[in-house]
N, C-alpha and C. Protein backbone atom coordinates (compact mmCIF):
# COMPACT_ATOMS: atom_id res chain seq x y z
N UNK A 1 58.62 -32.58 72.09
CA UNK A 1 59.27 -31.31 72.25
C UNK A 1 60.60 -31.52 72.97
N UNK A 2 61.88 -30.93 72.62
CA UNK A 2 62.83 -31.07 73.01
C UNK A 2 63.34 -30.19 73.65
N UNK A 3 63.59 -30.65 74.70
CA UNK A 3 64.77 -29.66 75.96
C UNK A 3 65.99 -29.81 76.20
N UNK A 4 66.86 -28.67 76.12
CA UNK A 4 68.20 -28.57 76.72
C UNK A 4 68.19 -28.50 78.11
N UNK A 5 68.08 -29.51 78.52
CA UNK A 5 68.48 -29.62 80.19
C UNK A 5 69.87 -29.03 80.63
N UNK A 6 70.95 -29.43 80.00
CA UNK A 6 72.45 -28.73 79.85
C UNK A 6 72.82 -28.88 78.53
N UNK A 7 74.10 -28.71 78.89
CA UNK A 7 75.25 -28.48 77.59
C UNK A 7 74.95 -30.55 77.17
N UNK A 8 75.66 -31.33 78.06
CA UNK A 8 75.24 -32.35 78.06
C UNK A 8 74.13 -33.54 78.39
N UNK A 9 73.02 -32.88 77.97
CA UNK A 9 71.94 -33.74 78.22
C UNK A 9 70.29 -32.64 77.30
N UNK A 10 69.87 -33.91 76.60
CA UNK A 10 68.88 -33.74 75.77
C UNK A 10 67.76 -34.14 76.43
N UNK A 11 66.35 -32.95 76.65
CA UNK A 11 64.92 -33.81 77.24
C UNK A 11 64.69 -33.83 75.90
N UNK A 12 63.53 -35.48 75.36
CA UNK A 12 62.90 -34.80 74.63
C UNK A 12 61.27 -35.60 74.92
N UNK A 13 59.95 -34.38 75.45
CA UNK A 13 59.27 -34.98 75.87
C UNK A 13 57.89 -35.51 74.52
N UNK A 14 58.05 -36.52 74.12
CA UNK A 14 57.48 -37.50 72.85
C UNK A 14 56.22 -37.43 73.51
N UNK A 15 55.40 -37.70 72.31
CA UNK A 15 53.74 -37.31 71.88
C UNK A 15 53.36 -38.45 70.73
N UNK A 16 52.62 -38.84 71.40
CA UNK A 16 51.66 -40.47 70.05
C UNK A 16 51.79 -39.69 68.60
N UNK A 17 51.96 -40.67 67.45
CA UNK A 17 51.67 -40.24 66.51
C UNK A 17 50.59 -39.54 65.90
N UNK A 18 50.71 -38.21 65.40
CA UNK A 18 51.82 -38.31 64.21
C UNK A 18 52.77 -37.79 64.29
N UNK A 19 52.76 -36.86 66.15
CA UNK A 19 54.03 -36.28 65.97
C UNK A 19 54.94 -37.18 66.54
N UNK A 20 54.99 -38.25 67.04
CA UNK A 20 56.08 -38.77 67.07
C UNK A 20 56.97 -39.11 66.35
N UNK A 21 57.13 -39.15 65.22
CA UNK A 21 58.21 -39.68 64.02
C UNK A 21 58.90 -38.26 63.79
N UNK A 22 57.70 -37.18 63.83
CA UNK A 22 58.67 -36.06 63.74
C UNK A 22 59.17 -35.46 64.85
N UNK A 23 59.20 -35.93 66.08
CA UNK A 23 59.99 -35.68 67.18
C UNK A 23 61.13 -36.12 67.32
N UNK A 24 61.07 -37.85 67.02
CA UNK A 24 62.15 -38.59 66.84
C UNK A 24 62.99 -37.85 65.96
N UNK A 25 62.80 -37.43 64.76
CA UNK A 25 63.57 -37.20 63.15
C UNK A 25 64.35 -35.65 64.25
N UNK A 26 63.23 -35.27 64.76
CA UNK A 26 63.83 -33.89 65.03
C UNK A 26 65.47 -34.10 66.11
N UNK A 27 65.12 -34.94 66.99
CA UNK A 27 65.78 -35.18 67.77
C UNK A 27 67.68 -36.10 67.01
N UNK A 28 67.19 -36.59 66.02
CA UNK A 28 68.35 -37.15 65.59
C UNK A 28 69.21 -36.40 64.91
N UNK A 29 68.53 -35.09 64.28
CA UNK A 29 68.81 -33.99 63.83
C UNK A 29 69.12 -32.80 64.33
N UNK A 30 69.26 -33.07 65.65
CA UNK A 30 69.77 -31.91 66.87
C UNK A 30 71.35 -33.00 66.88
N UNK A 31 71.20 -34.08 67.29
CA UNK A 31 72.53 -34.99 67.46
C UNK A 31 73.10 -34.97 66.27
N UNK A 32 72.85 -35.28 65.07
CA UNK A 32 74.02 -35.24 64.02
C UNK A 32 74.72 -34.37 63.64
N UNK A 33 74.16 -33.23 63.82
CA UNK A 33 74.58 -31.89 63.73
C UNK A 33 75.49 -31.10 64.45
N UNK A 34 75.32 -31.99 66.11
CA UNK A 34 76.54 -31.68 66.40
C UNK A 34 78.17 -32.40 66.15
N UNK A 35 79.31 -31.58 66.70
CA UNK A 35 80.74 -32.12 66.93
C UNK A 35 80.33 -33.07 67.60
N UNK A 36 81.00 -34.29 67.60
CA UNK A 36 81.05 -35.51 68.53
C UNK A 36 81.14 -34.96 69.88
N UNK A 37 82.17 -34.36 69.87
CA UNK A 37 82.31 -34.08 71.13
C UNK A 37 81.34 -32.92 72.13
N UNK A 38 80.48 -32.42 71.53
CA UNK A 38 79.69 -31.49 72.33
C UNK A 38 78.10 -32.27 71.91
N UNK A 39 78.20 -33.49 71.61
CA UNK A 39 76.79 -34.47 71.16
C UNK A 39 76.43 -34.45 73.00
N UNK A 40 75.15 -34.40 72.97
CA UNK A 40 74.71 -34.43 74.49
C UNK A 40 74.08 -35.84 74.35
N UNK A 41 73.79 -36.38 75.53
CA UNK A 41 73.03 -37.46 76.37
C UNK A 41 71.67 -37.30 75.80
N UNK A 42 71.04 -38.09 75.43
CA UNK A 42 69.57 -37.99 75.04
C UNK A 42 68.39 -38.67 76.35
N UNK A 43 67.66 -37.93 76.60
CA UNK A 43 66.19 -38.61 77.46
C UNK A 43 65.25 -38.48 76.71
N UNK A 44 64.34 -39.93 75.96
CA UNK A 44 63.30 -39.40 75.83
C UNK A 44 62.08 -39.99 76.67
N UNK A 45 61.41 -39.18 76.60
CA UNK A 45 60.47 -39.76 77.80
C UNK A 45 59.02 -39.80 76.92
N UNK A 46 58.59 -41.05 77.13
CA UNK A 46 57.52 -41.81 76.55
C UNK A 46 56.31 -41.62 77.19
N UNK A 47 56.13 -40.78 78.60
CA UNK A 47 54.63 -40.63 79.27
C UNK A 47 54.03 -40.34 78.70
N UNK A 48 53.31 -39.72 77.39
CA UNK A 48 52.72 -40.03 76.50
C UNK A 48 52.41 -40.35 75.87
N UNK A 49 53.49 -41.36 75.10
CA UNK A 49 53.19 -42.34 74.26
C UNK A 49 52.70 -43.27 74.52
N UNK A 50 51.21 -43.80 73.87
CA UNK A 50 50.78 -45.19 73.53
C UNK A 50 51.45 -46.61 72.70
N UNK A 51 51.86 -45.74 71.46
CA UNK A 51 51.90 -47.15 70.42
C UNK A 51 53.32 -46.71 69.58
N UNK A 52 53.90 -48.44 69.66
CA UNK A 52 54.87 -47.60 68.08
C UNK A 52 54.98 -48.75 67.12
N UNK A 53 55.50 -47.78 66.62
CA UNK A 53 55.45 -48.66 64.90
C UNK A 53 56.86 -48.91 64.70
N UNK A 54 57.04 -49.63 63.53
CA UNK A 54 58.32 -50.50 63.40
C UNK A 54 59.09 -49.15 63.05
N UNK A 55 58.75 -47.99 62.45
CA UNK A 55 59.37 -46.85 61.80
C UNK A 55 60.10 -45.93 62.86
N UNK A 56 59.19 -46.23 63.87
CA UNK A 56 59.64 -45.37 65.54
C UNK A 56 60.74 -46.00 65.92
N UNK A 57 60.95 -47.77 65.99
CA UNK A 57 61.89 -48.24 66.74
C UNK A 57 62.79 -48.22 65.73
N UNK A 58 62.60 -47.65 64.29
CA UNK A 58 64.08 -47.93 63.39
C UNK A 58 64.68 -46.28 64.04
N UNK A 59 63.85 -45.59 63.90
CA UNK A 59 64.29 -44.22 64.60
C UNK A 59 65.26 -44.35 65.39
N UNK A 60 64.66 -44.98 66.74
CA UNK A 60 65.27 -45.11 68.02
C UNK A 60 66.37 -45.58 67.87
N UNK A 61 66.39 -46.89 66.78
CA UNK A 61 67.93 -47.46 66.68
C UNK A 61 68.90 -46.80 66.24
N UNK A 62 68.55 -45.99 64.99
CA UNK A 62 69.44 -44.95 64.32
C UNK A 62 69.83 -44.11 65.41
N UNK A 63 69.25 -43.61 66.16
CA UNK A 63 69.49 -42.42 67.14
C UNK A 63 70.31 -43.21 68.42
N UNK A 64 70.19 -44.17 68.50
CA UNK A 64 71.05 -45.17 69.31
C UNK A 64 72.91 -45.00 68.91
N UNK A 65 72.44 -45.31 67.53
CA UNK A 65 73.62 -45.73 66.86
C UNK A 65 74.33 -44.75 67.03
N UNK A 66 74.12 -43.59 66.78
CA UNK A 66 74.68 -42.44 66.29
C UNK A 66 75.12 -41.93 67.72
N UNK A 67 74.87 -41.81 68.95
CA UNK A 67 75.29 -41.54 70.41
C UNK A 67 75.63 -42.78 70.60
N UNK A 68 75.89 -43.74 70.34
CA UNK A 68 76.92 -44.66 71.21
C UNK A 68 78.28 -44.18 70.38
N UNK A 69 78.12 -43.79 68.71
CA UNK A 69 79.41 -43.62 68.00
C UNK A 69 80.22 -42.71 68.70
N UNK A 70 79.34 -41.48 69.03
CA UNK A 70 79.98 -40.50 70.41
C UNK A 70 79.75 -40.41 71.46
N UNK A 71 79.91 -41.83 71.98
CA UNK A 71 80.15 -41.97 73.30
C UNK A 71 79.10 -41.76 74.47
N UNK A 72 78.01 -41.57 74.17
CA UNK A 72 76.85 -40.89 74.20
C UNK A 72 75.90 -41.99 74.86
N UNK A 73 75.05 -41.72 75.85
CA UNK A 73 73.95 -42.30 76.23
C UNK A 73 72.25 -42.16 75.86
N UNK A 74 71.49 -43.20 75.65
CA UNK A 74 70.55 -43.07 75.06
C UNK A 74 69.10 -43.47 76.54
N UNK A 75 68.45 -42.99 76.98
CA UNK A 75 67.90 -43.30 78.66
C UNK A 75 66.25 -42.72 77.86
N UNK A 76 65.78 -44.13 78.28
CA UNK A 76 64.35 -43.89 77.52
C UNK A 76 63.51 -44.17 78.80
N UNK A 77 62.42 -43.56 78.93
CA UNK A 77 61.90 -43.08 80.56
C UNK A 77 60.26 -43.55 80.58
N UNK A 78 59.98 -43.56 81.52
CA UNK A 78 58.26 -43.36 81.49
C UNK A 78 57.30 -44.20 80.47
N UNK A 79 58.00 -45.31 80.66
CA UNK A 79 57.14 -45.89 79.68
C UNK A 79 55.88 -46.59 80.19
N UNK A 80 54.84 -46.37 78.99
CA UNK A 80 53.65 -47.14 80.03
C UNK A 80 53.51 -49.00 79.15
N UNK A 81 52.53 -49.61 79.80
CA UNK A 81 52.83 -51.22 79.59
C UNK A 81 52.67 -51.26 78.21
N UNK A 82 51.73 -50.54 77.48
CA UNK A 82 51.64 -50.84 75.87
C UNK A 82 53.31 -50.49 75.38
N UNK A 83 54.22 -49.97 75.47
CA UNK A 83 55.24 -49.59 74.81
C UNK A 83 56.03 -50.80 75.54
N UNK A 84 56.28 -50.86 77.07
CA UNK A 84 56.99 -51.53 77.72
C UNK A 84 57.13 -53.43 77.35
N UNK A 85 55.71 -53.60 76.92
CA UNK A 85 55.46 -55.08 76.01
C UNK A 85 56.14 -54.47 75.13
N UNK A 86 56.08 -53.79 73.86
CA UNK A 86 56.43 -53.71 72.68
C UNK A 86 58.57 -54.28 73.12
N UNK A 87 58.73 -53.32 73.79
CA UNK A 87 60.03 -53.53 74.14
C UNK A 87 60.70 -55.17 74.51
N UNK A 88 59.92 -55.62 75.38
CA UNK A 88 59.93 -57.26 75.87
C UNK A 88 59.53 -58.02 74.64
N UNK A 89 58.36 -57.54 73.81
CA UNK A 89 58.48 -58.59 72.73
C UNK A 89 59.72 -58.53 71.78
N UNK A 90 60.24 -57.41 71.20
CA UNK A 90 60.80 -57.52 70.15
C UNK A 90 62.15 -57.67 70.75
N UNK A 91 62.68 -57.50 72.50
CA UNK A 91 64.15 -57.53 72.69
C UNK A 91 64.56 -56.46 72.94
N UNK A 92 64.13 -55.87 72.55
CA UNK A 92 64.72 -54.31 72.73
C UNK A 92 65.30 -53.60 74.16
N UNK A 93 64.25 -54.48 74.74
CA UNK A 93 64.83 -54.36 76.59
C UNK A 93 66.32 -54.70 76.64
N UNK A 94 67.09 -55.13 75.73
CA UNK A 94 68.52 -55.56 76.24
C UNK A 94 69.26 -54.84 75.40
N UNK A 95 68.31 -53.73 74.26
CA UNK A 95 69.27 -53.06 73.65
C UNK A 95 69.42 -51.39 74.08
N UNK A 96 68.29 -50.92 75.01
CA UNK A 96 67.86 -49.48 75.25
C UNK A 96 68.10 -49.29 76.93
N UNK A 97 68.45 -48.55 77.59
CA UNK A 97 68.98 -48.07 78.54
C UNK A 97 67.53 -47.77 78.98
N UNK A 98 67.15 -47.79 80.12
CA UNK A 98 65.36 -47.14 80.51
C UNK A 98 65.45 -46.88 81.89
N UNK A 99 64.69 -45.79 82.52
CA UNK A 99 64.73 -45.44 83.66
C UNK A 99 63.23 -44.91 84.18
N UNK A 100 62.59 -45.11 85.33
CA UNK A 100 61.15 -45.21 85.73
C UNK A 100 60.76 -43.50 85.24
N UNK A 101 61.53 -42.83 85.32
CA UNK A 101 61.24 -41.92 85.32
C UNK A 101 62.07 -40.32 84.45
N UNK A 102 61.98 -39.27 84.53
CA UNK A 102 62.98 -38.37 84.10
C UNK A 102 64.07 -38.04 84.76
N UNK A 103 63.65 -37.70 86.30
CA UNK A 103 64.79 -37.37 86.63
C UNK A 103 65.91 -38.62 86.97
N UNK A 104 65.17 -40.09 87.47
CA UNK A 104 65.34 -40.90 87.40
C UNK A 104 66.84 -40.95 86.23
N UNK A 105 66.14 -40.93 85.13
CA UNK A 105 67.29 -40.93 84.06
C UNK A 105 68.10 -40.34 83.51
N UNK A 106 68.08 -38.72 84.36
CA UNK A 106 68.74 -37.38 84.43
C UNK A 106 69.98 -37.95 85.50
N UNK A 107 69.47 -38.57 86.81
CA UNK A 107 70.51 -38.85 87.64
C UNK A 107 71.19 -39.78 87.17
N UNK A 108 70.80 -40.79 86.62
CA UNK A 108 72.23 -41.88 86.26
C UNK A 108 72.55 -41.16 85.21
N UNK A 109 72.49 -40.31 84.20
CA UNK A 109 73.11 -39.78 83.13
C UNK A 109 74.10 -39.00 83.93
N UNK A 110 74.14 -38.16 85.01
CA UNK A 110 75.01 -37.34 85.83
C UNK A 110 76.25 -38.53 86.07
N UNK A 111 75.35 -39.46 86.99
CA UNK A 111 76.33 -40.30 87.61
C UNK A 111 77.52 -40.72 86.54
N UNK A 112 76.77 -40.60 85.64
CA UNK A 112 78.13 -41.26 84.33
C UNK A 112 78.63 -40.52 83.85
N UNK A 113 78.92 -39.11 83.74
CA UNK A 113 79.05 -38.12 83.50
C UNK A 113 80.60 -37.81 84.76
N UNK A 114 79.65 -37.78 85.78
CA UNK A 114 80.93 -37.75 86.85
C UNK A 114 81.61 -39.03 87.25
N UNK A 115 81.66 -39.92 86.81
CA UNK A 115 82.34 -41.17 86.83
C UNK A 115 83.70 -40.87 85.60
């Protein structure tokens, strides 16, 4: 389920499959839709998620892609160790921004914001 925290910054709080693919889809589809320039910051926060599939992390990358094109930060939160391995095995730890927590990843999204 996705939240407008502000103008610039996206919650979106993710749920194990099956709705996760359509959270993700939903969420990339709030970002493409906007002007570059009013594209918000994305959080998604994983405290519920268990498991993902290769289809989730193509998600994530697309939705990566598309907020770095506008300038945009991607802060993935709360992850528990089954996802957090997934991340360490495949690398992904050096490609995804992550923070222990929400607000956690609400505040450095500010900090960069006012930087």
């Amino acid at each position: 389920m996705s939240t407008e925290w502000s103008d610039q910054i996206l919650i979106s709080d993710l749920s194990d499959e099956p709705e996760l693919s359509d959270e993700l889809a939903s969420v990339y589809q709030r970002v493409a839709e906007q002007d570059v320039e009013r594209t918000p910051n994305v959080v998604l926060n994983f405290s519920s998620v268990t498991y993902l599939n290769s289809s989730n992390i193509a998600q994530m990358l697309r939705l990566r892609k598309r907020l770095t094109e506008c300038d945009r930060r991607l802060m993935l939160c709360s992850l528990g160790d089954p996802i957090w391995s997934t991340m360490l095995l495949t690398g992904l730890d050096k490609v995804f921004s992550f923070a222990p927590d929400t607000a956690t990843a609400l505040a450095a999204l500010q900090l960069d914001d006012a930087s």
